[in-house]
Protein backbone atom coordinates (compact mmCIF):
# COMPACT_ATOMS: atom_id res chain seq x y z
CA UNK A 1 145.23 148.61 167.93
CA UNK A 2 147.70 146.33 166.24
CA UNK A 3 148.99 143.33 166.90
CA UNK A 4 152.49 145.14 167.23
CA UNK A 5 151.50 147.35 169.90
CA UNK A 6 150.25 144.28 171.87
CA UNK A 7 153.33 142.55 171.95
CA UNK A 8 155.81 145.72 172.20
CA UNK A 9 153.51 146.81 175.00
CA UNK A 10 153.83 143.14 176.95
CA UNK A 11 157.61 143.16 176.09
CA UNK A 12 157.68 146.59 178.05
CA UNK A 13 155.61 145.46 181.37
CA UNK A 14 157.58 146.67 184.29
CA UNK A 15 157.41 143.38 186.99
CA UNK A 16 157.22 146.45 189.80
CA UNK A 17 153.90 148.43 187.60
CA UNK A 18 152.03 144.30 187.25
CA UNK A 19 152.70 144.02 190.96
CA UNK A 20 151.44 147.11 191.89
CA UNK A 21 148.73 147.07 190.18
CA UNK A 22 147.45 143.72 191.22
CA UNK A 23 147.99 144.17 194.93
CA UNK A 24 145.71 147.72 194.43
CA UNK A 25 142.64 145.58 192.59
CA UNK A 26 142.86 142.44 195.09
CA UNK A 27 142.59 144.98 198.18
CA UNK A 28 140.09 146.79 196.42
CA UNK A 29 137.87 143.87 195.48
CA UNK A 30 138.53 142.42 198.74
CA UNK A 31 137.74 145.55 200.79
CA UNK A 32 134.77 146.35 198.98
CA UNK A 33 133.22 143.11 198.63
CA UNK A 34 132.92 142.43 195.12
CA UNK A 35 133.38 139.40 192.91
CA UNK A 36 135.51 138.87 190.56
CA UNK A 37 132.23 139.00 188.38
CA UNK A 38 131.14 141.86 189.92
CA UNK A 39 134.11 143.30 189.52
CA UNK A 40 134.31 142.33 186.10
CA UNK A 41 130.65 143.75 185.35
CA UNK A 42 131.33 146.93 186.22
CA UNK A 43 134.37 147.80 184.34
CA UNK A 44 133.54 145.20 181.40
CA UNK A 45 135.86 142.77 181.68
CA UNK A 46 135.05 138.74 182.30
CA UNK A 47 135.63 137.25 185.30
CA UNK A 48 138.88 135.33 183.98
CA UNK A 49 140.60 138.36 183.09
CA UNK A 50 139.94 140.06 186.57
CA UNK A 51 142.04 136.95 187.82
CA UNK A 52 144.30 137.29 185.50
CA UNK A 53 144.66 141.06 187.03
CA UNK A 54 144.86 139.97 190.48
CA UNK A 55 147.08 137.22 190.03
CA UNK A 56 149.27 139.89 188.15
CA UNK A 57 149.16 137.90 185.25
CA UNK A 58 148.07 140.90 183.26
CA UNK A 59 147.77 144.57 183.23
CA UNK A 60 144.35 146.07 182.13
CA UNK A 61 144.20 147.87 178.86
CA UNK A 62 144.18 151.60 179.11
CA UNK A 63 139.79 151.11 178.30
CA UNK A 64 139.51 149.51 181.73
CA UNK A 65 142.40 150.77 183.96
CA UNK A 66 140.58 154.33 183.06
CA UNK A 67 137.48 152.78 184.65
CA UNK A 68 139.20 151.01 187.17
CA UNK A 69 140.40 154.29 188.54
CA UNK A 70 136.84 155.89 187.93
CA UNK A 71 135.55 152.95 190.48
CA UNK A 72 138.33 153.21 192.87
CA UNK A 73 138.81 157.18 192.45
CA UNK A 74 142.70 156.99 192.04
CA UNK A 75 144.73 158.10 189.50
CA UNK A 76 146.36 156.26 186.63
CA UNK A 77 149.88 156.86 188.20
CA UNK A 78 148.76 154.94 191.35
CA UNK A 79 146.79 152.14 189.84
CA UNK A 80 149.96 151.48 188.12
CA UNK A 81 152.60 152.23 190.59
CA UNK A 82 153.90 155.51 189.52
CA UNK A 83 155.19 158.56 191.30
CA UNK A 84 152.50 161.80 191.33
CA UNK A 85 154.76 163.13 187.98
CA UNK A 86 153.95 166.55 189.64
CA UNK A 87 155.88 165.79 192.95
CA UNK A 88 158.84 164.74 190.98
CA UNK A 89 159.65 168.23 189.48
């Protein structure tokens, strides 16, 4: 990855997709009873940037939102807020 894609990929962060996103991990943590460690340990992240993601600070990058569905068995499109692309044709 280079530094480009970093910044044109913050610069294109939808408020609604950090939102979602953050609301689905906190319930999920919460629900489940994890730590942010925990948490963290399981999809390889630190425990800083799982706040980060809850606070919806910060998306996760495609490495852990594709275990972060894995652990919560969703699908990309809902982690981050999107329609099923199949229901909308």
């Amino acid at each position: 990855m280079y530094l480009g894609d970093i910044v044109s990929r913050k610069q294109n962060e939808d408020p609604a997709m950090i939102t979602s996103c953050a609301e689905m991990i906190d319930k999920f943590i919460i629900d489940n009873n994890y730590t942010n460690k925990q948490f963290g340990d399981v999809i390889g992240v630190d425990e800083a940037t799982v706040r980060k993601y809850r606070k919806g600070e910060t998306l996760p990058s495609h490495a852990a939102a594709k275990k972060i569905t894995l652990l919560m068995k969703i699908r990309y499109h809902e982690l981050m807020g999107y329609k099923d692309p199949k229901e909308e044709q």
